[in-house]
C-alpha atoms as a PDB file:
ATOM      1  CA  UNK A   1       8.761  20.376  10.722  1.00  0.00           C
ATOM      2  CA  UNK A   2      10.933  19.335  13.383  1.00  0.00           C
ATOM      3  CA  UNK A   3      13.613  16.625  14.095  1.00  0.00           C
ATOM      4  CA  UNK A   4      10.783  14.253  16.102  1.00  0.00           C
ATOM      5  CA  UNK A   5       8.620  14.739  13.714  1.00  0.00           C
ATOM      6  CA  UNK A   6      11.031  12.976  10.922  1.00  0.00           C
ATOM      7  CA  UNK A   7      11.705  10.386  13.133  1.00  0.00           C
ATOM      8  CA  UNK A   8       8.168   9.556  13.823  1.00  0.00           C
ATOM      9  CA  UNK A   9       7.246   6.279  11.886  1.00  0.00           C
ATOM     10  CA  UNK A  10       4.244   6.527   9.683  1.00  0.00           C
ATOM     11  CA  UNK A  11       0.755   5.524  10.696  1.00  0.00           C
ATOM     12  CA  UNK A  12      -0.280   2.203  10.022  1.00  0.00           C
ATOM     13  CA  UNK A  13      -3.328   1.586   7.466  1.00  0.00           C
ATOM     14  CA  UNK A  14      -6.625   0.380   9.037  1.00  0.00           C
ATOM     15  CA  UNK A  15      -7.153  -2.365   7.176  1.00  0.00           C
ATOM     16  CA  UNK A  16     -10.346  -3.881   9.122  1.00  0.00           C
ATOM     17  CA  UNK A  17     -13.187  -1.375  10.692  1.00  0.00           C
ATOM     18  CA  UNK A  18     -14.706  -3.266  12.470  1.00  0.00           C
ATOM     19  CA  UNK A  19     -18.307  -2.856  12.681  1.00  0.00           C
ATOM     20  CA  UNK A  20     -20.344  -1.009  16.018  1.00  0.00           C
ATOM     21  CA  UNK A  21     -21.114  -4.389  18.055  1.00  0.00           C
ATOM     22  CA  UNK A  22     -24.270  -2.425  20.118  1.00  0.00           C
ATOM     23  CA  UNK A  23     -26.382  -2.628  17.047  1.00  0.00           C
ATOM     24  CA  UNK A  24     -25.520  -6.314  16.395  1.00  0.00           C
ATOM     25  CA  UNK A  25     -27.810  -9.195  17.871  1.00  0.00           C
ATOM     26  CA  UNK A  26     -25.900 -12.109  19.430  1.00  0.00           C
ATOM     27  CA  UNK A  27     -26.596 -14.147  15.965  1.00  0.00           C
ATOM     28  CA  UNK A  28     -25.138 -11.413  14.067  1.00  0.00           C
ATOM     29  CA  UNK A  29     -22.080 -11.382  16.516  1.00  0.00           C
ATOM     30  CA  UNK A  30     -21.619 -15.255  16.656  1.00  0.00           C
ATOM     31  CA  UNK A  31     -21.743 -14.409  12.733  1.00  0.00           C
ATOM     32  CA  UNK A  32     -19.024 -11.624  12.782  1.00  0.00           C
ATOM     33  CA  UNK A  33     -16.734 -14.138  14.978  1.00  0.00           C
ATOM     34  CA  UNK A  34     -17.176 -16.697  12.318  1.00  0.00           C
ATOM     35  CA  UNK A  35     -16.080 -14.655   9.440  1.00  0.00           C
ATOM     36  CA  UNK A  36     -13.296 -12.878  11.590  1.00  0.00           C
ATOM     37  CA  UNK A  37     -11.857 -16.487  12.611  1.00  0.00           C
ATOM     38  CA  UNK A  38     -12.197 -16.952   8.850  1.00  0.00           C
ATOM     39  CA  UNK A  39     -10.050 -14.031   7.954  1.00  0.00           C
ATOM     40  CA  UNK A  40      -7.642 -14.894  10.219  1.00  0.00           C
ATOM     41  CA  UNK A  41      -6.684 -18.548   8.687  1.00  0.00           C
ATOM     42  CA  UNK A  42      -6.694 -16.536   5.390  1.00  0.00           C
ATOM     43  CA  UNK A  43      -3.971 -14.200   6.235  1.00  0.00           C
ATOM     44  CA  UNK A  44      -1.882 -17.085   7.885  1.00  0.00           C
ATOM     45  CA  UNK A  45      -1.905 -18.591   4.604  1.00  0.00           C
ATOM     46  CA  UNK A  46      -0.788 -15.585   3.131  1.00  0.00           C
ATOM     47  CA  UNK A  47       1.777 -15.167   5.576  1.00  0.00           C
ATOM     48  CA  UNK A  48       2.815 -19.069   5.423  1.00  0.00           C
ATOM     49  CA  UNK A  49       3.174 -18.456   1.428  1.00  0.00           C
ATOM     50  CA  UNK A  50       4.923 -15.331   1.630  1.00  0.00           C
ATOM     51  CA  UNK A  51       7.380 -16.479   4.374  1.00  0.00           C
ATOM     52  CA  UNK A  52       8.090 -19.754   2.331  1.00  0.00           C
ATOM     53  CA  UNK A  53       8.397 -17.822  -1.075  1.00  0.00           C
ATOM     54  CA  UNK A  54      11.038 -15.885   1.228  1.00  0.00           C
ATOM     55  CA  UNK A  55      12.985 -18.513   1.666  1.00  0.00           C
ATOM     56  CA  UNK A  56      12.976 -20.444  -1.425  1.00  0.00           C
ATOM     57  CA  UNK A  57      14.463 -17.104  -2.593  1.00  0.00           C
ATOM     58  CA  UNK A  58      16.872 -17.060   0.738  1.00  0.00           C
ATOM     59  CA  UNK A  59      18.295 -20.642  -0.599  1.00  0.00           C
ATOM     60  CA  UNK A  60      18.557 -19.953  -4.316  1.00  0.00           C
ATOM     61  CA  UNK A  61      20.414 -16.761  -3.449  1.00  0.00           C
ATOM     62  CA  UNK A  62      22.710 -18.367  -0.987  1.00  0.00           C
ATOM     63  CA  UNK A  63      26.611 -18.786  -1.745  1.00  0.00           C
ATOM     64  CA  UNK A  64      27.360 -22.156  -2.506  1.00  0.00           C
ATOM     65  CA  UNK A  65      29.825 -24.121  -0.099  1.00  0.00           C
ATOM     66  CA  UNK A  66      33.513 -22.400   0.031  1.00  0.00           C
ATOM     67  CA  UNK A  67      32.747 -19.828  -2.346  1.00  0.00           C
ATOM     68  CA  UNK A  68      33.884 -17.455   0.325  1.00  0.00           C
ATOM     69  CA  UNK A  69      33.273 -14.148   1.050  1.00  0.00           C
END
């Protein structure tokens, strides 16, 4: 192993694969779309929860006024 290959971040997890669209039919597509738009508000509520469970934690961890530091 060398010294780029330690710095090289690791690969990323596929978390969708997506489907081959040439053997889909245009219903089937305008399907896909609708589920994939679906996803989508699903993991921005997941990220919306997460980034306020992330700051409720921020503010209940924060030093209190002149506590100093």
């Amino acid at each position: 192993m060398n010294f780029l290959d330690e710095e090289a971040p690791p690969p990323q997890r596929k978390l969708l694969i997506p489907p081959v669209l040439d053997a889909l039919g245009v219903d089937e597509l305008g399907a896909y779309i609708i589920d994939l738009e679906a996803e989508i508000l699903r993991v921005k509520a997941a990220i919306s929860a997460k980034e306020a469970h992330k700051s409720a934690a921020a503010a209940f961890f924060k030093a209190p006024p002149g506590a100093g530091g």
